[in-house]
C-alpha atoms as a PDB file:
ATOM      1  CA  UNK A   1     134.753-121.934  36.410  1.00  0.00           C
ATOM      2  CA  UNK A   2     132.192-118.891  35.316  1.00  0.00           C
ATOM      3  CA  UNK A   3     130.618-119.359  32.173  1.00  0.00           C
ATOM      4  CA  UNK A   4     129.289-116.866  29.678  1.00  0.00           C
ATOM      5  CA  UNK A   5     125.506-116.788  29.419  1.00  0.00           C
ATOM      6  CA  UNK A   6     124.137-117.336  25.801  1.00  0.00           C
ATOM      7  CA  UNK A   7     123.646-114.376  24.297  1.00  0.00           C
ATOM      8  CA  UNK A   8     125.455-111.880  26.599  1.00  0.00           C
ATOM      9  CA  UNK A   9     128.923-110.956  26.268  1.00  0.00           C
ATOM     10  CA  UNK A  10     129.569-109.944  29.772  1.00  0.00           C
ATOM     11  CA  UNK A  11     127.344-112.193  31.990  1.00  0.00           C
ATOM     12  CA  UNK A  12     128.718-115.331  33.271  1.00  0.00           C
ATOM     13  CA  UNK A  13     127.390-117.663  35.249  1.00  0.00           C
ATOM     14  CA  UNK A  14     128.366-119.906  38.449  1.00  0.00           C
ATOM     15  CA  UNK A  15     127.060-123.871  37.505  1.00  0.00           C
ATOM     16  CA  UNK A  16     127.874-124.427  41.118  1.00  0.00           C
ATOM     17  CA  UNK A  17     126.282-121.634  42.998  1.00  0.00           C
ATOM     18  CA  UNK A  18     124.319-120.556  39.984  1.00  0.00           C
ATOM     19  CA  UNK A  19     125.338-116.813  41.017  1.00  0.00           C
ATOM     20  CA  UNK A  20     124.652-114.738  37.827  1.00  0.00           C
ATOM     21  CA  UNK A  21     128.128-112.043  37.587  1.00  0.00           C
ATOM     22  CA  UNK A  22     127.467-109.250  35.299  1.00  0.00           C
ATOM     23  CA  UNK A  23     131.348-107.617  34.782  1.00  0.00           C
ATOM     24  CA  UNK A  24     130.126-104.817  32.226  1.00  0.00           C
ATOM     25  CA  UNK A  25     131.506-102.176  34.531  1.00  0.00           C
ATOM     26  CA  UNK A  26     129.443 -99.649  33.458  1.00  0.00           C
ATOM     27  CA  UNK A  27     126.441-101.620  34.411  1.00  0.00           C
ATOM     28  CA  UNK A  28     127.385-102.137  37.547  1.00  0.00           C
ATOM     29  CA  UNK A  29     128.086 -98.062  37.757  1.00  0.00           C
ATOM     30  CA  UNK A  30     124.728 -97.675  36.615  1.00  0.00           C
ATOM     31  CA  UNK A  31     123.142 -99.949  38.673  1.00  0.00           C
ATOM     32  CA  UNK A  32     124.947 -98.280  41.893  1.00  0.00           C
ATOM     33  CA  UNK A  33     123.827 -95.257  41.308  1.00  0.00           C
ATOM     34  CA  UNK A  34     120.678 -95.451  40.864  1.00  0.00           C
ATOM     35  CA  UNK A  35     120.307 -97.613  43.823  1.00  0.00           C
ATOM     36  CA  UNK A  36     122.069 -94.627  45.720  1.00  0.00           C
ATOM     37  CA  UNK A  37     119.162 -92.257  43.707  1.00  0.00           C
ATOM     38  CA  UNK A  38     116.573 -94.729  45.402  1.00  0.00           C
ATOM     39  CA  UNK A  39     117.935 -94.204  48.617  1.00  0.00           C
ATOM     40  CA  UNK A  40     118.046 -90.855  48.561  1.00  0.00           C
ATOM     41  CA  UNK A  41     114.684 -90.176  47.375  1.00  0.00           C
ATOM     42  CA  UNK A  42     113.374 -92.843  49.782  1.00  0.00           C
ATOM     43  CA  UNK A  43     115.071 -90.852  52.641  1.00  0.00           C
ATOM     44  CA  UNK A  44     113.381 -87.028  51.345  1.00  0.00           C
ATOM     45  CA  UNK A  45     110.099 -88.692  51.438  1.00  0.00           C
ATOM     46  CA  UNK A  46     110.389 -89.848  55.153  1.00  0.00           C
ATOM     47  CA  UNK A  47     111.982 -86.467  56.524  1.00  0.00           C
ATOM     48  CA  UNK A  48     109.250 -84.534  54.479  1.00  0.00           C
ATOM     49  CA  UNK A  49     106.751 -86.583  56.194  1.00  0.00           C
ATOM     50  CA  UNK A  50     108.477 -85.687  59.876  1.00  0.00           C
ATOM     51  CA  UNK A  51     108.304 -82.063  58.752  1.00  0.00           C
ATOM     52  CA  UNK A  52     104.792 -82.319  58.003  1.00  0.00           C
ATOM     53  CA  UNK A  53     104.018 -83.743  61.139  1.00  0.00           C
ATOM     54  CA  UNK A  54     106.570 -81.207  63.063  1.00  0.00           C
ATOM     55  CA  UNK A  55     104.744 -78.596  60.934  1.00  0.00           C
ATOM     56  CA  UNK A  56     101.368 -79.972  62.380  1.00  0.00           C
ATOM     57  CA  UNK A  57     102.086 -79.755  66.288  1.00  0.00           C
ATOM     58  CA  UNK A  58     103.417 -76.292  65.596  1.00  0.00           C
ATOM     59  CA  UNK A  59      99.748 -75.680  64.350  1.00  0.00           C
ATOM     60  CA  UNK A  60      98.089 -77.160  66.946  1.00  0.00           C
ATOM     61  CA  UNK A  61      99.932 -75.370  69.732  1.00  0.00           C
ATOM     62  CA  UNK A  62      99.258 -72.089  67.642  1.00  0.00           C
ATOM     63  CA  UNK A  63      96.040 -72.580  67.831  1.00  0.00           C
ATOM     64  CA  UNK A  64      96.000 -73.554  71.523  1.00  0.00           C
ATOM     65  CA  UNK A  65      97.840 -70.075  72.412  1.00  0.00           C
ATOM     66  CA  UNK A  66      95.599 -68.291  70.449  1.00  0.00           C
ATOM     67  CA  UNK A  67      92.854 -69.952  72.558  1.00  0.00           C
ATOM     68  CA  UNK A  68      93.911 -68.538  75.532  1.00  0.00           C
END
């Protein structure tokens, strides 16, 4: 059986497993999404960094053409 951590009126906890279970839904909503933000963001800043690099051969064989 869960019970309610002192001082919070939707956290319970687990005295078996000592698993902490916050059932505020709207926590939990808020927590999701901005976990999902994180991801997102996490994933612009790697494909902006493979179009820089993309963006860098391009210049290089620019300049190797030009070269010629």
């Amino acid at each position: 059986m869960k019970s309610k951590v002192e001082g919070f009126s939707s956290i319970y906890k687990d005295p078996n497993s000592g698993v902490v279970v916050n059932r505020a839904s709207t926590d939990r909503t808020r927590y999701r999404a901005a976990k999902r933000q994180a991801l997102q963001t996490q994933e612009s800043k790697y494909e902006i960094s493979e179009l820089k690099k993309e963006m860098s051969e391009i210049k290089q064989l620019l300049h190797q053409l030009l070269q010629k």
